[in-house]
Protein backbone atom coordinates (compact mmCIF):
# COMPACT_ATOMS: atom_id res chain seq x y z
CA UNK A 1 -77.54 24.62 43.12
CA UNK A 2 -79.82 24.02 46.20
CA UNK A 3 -82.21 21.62 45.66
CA UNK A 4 -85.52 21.37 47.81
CA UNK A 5 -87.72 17.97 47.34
CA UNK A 6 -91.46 19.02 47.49
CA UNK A 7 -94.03 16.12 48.70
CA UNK A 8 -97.74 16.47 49.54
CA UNK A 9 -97.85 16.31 53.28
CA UNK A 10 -94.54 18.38 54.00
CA UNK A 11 -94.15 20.36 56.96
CA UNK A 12 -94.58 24.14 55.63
CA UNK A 13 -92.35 26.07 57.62
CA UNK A 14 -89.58 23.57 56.86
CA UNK A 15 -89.52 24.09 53.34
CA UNK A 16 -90.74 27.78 53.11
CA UNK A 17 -88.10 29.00 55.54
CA UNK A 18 -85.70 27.22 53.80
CA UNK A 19 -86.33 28.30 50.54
CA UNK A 20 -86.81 31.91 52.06
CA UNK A 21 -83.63 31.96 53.54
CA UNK A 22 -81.12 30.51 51.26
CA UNK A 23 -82.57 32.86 48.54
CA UNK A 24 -82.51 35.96 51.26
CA UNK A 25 -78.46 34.78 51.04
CA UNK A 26 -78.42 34.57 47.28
CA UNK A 27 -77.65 31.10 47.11
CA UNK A 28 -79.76 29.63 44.17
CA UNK A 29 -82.95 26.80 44.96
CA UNK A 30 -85.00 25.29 43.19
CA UNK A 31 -87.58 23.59 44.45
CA UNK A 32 -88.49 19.74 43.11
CA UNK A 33 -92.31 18.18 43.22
CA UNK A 34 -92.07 14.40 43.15
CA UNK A 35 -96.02 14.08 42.83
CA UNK A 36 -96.01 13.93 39.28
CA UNK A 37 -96.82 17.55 39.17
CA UNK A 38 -95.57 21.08 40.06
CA UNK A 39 -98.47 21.21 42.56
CA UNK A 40 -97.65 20.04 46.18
CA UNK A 41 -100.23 20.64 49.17
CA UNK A 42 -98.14 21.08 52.44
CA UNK A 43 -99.83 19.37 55.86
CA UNK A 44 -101.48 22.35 57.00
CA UNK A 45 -103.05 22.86 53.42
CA UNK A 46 -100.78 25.51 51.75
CA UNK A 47 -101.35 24.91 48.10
CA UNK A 48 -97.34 25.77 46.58
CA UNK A 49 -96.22 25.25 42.86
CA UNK A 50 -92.58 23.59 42.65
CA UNK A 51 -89.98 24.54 39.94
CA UNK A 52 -89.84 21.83 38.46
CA UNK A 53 -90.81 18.37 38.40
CA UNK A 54 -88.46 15.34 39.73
CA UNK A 55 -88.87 13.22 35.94
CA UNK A 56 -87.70 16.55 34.49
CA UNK A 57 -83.96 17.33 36.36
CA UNK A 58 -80.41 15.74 36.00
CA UNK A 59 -79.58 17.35 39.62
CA UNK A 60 -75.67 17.13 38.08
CA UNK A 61 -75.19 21.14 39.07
CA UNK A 62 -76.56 20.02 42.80
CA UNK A 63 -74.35 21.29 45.90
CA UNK A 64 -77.46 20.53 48.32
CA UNK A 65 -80.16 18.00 48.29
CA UNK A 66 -82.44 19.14 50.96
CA UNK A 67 -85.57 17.23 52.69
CA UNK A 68 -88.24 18.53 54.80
CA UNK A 69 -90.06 16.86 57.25
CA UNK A 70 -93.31 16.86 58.32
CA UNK A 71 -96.00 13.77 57.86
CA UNK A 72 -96.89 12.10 55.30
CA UNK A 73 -94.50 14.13 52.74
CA UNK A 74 -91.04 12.57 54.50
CA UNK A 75 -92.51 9.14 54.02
CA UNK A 76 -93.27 9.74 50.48
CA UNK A 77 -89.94 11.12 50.08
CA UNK A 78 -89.16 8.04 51.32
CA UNK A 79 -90.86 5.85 49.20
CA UNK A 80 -89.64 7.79 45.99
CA UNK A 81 -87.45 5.67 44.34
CA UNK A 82 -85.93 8.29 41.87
CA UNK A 83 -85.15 10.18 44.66
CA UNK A 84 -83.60 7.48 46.66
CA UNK A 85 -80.91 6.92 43.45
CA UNK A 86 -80.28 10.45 43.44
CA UNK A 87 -79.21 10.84 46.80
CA UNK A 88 -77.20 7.66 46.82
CA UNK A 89 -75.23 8.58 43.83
CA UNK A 90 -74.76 12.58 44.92
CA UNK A 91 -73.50 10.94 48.52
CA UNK A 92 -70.98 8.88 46.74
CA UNK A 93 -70.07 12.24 44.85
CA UNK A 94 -70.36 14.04 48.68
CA UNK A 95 -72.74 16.55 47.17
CA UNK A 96 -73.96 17.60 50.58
CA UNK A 97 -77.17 16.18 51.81
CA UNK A 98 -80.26 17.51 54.85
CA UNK A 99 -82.63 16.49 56.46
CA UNK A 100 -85.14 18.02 58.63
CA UNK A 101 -87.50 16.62 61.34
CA UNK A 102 -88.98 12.87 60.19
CA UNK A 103 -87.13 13.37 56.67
CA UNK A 104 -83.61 12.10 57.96
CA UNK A 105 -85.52 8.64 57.80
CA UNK A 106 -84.99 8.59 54.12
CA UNK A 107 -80.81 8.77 54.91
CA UNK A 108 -81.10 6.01 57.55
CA UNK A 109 -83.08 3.46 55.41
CA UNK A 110 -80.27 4.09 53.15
CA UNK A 111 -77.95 3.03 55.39
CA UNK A 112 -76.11 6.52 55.29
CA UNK A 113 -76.08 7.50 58.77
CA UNK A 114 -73.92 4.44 60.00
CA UNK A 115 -71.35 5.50 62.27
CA UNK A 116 -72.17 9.23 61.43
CA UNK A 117 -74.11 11.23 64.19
CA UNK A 118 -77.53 12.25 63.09
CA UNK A 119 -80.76 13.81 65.35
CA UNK A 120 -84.70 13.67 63.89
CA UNK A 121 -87.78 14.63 65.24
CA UNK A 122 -88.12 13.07 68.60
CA UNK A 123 -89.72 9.29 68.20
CA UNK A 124 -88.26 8.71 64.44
CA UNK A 125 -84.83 7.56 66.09
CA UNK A 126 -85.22 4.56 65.19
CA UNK A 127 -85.32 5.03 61.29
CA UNK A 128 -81.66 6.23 61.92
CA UNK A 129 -80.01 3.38 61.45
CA UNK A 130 -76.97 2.60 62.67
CA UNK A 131 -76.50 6.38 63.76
CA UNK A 132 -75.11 8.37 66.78
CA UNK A 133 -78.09 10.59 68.12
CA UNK A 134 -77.23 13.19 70.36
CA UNK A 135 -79.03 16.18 72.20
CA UNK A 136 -78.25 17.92 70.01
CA UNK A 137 -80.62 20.29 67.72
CA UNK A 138 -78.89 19.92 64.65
CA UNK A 139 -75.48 17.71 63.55
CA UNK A 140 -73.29 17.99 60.37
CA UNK A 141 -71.37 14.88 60.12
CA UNK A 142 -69.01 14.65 57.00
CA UNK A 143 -71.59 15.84 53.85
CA UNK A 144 -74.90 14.68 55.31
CA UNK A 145 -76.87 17.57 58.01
CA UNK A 146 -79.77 16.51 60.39
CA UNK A 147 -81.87 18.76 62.41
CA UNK A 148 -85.01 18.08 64.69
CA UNK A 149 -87.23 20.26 63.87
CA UNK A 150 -86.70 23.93 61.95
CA UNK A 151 -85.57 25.98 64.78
């Protein structure tokens, strides 16, 4: 199972697309609201309803934790502290883990990206901590996957 964290302020295309495409290829997503509710706003005001709620999933079927970016949703994604547990233990397990534009902050104030190449949206290198960042657009480095932007 896919999973796709949801927080107010998320960049719409990063999610949508996402979820649009992996369910295009029949791979199975659910999306996950971590505002208390299933109701998320995105940044440019799209109103979407989540699956599910983060207090109400074990994530122990997850092959895929997967953050969009955009502003403010990858800083509260960032500030979640359920959610920062959950990817800690599902990296230990090397469930694989993305990131999209500003959202690969979460993995670098983890301390997950040292040593491993990693790329954000240009200006958030620094919240990569202790990672490679090269030109390129997007970089899979062992289970975690970064990409600038959604292009």
């Amino acid at each position: 199972m896919v999973y796709i964290f949801l927080a107010n302020g998320l960049e719409d295309i990063e999610a949508i697309a996402t979820i649009d495409i992996c369910r295009r290829a029949e791979i199975e997503v659910k999306t996950v609201s971590i505002t208390g509710s299933l109701d998320v706003e995105t940044a440019h005001g799209i109103k979407l309803k989540a699956d599910m709620e983060f207090g109400f999933c074990d994530f122990s079927d997850a092959t895929m934790l997967v953050l969009p970016g955009g502003l403010p949703g990858a800083q509260y994604l960032n500030d979640h502290e359920g959610l920062r547990e959950v990817i800690l233990s599902h990296y230990e397990k090397g469930t694989y883990l993305a990131a999209i534009c500003a959202a690969p902050m979460v993995y670098g104030n983890l301390g997950l990206l040292e040593g491993k190449k990693a790329v954000c949206f240009d200006g958030y290198e620094v919240f990569l901590t202790g990672a490679q960042v090269p030109e390129d657009r997007v970089v899979s480095d062992g289970n975690i996957v970064t990409g600038r932007a959604v292009g």
